[in-house]
N, C-alpha and C. Protein backbone atom coordinates (compact mmCIF):
# COMPACT_ATOMS: atom_id res chain seq x y z
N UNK A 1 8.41 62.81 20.31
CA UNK A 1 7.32 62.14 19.63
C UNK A 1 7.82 60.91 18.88
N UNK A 2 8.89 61.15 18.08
CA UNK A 2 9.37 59.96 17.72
C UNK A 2 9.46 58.67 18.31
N UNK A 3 10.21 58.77 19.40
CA UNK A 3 10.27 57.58 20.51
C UNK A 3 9.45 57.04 20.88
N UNK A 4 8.31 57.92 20.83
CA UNK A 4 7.10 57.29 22.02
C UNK A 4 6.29 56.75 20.72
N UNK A 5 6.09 57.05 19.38
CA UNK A 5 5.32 56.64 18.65
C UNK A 5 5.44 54.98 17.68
N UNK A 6 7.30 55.16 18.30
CA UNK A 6 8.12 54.25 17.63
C UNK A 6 7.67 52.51 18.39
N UNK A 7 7.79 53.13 19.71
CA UNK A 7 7.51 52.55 20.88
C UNK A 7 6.40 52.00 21.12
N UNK A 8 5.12 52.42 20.63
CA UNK A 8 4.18 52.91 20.79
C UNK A 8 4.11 51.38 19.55
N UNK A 9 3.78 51.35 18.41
CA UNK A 9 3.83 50.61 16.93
C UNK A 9 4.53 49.85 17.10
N UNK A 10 5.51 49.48 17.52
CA UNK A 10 6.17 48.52 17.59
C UNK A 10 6.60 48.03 16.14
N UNK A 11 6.98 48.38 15.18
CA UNK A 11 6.87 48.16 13.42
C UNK A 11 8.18 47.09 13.73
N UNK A 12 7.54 46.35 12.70
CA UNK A 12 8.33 45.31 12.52
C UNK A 12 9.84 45.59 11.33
N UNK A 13 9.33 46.27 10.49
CA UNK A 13 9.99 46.58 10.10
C UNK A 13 10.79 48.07 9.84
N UNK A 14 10.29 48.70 11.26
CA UNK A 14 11.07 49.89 11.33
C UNK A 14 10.16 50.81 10.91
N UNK A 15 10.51 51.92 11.12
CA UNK A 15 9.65 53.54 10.78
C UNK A 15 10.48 54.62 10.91
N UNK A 16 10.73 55.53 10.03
CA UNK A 16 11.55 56.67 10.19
C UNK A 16 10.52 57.81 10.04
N UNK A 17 10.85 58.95 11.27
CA UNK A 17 9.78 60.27 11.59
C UNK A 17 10.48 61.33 11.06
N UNK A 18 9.75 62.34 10.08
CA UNK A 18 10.74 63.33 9.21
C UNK A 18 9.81 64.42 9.98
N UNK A 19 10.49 65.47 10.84
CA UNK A 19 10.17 66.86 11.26
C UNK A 19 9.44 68.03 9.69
N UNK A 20 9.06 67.78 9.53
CA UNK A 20 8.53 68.92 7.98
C UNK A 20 8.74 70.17 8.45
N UNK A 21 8.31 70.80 9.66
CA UNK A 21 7.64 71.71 10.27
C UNK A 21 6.06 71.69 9.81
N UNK A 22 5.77 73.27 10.42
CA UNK A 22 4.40 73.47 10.43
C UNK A 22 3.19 72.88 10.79
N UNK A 23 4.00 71.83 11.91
CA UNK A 23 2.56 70.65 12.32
C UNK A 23 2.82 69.33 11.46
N UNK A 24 4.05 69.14 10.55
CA UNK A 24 3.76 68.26 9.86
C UNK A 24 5.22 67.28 9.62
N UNK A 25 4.64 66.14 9.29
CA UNK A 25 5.88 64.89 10.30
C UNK A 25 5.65 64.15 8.98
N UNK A 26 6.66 63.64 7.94
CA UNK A 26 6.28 62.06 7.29
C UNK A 26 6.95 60.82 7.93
N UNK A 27 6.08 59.89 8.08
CA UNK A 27 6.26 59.00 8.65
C UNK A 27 6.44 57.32 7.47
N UNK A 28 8.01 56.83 7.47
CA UNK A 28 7.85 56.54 6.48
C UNK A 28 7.63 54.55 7.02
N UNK A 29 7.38 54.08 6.54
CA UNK A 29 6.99 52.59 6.87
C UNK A 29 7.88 51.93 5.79
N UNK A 30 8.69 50.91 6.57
CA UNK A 30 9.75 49.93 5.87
C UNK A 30 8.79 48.85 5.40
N UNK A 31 7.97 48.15 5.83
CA UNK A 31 6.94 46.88 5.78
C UNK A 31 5.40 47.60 5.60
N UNK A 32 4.72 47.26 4.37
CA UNK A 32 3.28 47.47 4.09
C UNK A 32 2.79 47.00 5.57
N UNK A 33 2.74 45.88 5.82
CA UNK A 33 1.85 45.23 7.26
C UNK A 33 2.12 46.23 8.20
N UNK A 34 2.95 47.15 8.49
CA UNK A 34 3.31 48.45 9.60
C UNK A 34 2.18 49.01 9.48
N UNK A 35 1.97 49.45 8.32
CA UNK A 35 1.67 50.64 7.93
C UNK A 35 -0.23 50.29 7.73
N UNK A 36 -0.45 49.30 7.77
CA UNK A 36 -1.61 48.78 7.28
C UNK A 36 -2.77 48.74 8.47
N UNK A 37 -1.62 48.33 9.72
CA UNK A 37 -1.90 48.23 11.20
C UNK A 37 -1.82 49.81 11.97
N UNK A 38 -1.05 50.47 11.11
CA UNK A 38 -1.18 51.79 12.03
C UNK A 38 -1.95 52.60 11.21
N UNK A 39 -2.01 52.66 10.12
CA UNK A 39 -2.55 54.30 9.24
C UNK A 39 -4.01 53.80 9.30
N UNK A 40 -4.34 52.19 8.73
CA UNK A 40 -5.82 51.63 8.45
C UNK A 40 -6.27 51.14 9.85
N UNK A 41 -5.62 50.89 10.71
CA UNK A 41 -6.04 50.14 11.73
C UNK A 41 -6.97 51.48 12.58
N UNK A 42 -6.62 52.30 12.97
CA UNK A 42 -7.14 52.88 14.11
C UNK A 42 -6.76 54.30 14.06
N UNK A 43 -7.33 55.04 14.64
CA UNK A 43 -7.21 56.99 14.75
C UNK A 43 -6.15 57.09 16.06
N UNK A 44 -5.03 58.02 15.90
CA UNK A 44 -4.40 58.01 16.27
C UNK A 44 -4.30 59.90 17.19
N UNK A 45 -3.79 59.37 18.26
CA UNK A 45 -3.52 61.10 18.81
C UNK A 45 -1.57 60.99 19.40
N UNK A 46 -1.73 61.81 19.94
CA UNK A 46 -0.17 62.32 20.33
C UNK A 46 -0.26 63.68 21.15
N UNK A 47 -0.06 63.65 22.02
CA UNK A 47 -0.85 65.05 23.23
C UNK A 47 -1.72 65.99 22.99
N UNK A 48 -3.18 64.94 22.91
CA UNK A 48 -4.39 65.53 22.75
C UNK A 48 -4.56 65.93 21.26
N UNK A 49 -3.41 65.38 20.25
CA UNK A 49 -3.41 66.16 18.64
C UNK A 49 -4.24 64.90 18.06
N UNK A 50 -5.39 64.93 17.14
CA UNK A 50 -5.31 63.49 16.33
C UNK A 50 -4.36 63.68 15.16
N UNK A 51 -3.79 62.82 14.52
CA UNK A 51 -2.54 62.13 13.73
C UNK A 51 -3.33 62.36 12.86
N UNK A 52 -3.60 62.85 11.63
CA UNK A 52 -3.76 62.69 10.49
C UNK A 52 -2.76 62.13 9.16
N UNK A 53 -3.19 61.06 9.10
CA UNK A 53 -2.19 60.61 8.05
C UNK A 53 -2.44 60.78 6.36
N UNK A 54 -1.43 60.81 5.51
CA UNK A 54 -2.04 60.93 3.93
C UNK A 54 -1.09 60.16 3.64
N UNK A 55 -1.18 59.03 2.37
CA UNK A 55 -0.67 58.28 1.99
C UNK A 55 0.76 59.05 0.65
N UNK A 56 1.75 59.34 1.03
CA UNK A 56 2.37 60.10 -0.19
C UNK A 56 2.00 59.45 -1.49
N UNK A 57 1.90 59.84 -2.89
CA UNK A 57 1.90 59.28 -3.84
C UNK A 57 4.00 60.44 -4.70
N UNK A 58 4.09 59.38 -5.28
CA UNK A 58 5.39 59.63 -5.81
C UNK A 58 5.39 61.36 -6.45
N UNK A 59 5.90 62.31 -5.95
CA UNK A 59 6.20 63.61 -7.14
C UNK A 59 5.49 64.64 -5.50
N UNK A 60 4.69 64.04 -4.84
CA UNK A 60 3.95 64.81 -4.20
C UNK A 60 4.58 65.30 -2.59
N UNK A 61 4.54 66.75 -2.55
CA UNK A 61 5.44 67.63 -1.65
C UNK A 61 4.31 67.50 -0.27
N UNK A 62 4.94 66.97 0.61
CA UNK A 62 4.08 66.87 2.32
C UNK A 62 3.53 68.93 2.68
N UNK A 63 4.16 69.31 2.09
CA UNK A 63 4.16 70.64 3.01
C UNK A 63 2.83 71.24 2.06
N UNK A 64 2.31 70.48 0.91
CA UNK A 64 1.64 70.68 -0.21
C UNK A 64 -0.19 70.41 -0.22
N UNK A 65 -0.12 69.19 0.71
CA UNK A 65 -1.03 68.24 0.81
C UNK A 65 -2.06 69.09 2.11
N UNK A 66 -3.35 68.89 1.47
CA UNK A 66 -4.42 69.32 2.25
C UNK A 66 -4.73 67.81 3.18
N UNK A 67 -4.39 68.21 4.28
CA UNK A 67 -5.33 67.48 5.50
C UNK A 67 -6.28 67.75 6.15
N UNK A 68 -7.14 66.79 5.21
CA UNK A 68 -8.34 67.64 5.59
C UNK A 68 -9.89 66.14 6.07
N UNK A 69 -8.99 65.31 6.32
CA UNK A 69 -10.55 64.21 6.00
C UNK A 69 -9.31 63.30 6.42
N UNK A 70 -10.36 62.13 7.27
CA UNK A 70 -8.64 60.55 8.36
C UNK A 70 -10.51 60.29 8.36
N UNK A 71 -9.91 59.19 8.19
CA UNK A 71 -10.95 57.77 8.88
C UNK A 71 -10.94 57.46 10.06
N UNK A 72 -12.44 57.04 10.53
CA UNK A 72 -12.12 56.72 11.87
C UNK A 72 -13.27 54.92 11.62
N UNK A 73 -12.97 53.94 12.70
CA UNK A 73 -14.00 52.64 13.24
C UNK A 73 -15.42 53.55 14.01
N UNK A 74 -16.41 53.10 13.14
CA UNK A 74 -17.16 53.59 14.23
C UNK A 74 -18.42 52.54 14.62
N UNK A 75 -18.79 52.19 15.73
CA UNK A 75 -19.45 51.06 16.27
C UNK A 75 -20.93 51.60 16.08
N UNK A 76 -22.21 50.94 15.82
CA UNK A 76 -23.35 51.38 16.11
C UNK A 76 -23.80 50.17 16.66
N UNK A 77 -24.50 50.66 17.92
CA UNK A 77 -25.02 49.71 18.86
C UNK A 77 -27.16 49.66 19.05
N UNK A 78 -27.45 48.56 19.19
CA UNK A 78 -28.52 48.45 19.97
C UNK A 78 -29.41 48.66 18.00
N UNK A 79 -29.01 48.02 17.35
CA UNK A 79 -29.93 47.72 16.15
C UNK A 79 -30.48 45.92 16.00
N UNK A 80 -31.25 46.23 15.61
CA UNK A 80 -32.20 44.40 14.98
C UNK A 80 -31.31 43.82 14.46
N UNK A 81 -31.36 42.87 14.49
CA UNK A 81 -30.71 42.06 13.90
C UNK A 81 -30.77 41.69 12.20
N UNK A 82 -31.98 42.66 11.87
CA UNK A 82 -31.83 42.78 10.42
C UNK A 82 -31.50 43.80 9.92
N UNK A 83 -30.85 44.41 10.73
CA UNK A 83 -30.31 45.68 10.28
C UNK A 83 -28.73 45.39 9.85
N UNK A 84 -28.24 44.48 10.66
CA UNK A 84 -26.65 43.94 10.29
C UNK A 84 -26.38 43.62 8.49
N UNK A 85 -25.97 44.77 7.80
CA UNK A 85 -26.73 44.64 6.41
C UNK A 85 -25.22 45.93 5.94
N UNK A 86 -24.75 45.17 4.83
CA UNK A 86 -23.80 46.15 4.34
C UNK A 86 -24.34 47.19 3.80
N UNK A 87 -25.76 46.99 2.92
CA UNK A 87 -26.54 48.18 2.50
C UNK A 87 -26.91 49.23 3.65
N UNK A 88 -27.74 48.73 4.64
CA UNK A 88 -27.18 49.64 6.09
C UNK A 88 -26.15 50.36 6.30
N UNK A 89 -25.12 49.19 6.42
CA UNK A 89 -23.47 50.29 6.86
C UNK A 89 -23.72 51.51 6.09
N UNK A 90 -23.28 50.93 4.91
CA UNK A 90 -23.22 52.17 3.60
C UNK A 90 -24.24 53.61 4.06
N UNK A 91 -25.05 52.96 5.04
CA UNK A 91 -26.36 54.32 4.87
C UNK A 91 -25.89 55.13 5.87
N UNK A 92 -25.33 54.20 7.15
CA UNK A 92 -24.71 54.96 8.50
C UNK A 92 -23.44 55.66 8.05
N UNK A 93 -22.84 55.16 7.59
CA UNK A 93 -21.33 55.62 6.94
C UNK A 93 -21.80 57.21 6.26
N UNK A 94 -22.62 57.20 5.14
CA UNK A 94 -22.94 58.15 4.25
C UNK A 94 -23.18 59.20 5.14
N UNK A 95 -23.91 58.91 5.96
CA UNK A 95 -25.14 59.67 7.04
C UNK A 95 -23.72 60.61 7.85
N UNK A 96 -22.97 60.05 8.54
CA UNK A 96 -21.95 60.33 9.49
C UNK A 96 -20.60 61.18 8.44
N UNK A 97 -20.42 61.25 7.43
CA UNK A 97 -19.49 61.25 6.82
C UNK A 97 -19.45 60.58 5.41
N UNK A 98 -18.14 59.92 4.79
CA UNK A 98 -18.17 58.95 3.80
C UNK A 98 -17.99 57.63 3.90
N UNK A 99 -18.87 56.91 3.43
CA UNK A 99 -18.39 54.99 3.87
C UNK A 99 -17.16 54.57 3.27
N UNK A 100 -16.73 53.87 3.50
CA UNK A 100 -15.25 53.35 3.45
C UNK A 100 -15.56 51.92 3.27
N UNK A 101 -15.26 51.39 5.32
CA UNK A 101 -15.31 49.64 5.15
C UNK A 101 -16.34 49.27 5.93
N UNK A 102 -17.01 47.99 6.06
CA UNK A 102 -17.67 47.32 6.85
C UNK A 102 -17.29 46.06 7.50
N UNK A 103 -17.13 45.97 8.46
CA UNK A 103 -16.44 44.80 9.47
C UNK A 103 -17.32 43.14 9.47
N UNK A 104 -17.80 42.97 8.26
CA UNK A 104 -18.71 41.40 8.26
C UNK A 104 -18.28 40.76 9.12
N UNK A 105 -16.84 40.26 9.39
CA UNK A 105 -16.41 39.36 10.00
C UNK A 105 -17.48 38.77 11.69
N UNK A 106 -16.93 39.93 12.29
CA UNK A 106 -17.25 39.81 13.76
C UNK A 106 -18.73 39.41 13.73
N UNK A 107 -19.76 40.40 12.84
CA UNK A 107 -21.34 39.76 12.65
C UNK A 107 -21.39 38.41 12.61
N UNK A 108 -20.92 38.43 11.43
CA UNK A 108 -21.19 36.72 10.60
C UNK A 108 -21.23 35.72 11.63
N UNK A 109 -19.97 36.03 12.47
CA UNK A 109 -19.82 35.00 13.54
C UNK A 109 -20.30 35.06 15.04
N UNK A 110 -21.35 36.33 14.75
CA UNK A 110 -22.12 36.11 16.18
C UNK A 110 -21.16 36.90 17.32
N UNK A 111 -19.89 37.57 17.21
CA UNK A 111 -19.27 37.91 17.93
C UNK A 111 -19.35 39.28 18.63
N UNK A 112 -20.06 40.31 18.02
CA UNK A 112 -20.55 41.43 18.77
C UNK A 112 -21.72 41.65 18.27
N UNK A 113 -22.33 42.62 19.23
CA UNK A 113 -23.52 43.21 19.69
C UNK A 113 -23.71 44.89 18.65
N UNK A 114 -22.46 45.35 17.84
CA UNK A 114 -22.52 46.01 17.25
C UNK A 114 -22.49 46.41 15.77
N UNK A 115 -22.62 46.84 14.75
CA UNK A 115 -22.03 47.22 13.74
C UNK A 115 -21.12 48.10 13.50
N UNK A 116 -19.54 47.36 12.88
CA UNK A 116 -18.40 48.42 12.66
C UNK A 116 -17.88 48.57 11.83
N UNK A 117 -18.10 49.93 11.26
CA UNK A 117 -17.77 50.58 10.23
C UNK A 117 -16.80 51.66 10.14
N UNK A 118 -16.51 51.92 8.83
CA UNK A 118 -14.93 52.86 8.62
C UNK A 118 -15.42 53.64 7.74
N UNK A 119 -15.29 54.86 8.22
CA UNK A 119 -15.70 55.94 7.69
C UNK A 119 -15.07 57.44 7.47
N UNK A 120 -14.95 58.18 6.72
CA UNK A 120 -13.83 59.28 6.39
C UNK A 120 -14.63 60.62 6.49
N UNK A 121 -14.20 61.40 7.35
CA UNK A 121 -14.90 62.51 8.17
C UNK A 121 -14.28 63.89 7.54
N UNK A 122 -14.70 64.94 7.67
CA UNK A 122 -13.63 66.30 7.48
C UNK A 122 -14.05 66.71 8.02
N UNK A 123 -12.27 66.80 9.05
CA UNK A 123 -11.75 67.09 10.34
C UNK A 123 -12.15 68.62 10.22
N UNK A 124 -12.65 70.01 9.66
CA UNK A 124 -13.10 70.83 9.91
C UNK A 124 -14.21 70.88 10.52
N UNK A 125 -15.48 69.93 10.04
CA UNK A 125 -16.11 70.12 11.01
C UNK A 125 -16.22 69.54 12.14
């Protein structure tokens, strides 16, 4: 897993993979921009597993930490055009899970047909 994930990210500034056991790996990022592009960028799997990531905070034990809730992009298609509305996102986000981010960019500029939003789910259900 290491190799292929290493491989996989391409980190600019490197990544070291710590075995924990029990299902559980810290993955440490040399460069914020690594880490910004892999943990915030996109949902991640590894043979059929999704990656759940948690951000360590200093004092705090990996083998400790409930994983229980990862963000995912999620697109909503085929709305009015007055619906492209951060107050919207916020409602789809809420609706699906918890809202997070909203993607203005791509709207603003006419560039897709969808609304995309980031939203934080628990992976139980």
């Amino acid at each position: 897993m290491r190799t292929v994930l290493a491989n996989l990210w391409h980190p600019l500034g490197g990544v070291s993979i710590a075995d924990m056991g029990e299902k559980r790996f810290v993955f440490q990022f040399y460069c914020d921009m690594d880490f910004d592009r892999v943990v915030k960028g996109a949902s991640w799997t590894f043979n059929n597993h999704l990656l759940v990531f948690h951000h360590l905070k200093h004092g705090e034990d990996p083998l400790e930490v409930d994983l229980l809730f990862t963000e995912f992009w999620v697109q909503i298609y085929n709305l009015p055009l007055g619906f492209f509305t951060e107050t919207i996102a916020k409602q789809f986000g809420d609706f699906i899970g918890v809202f997070v981010d909203y993607d203005a960019k791509a709207v603003t500029a006419g560039l897709r047909n969808y609304m995309r939003i980031r939203v934080k789910v628990d992976i139980r259900q």
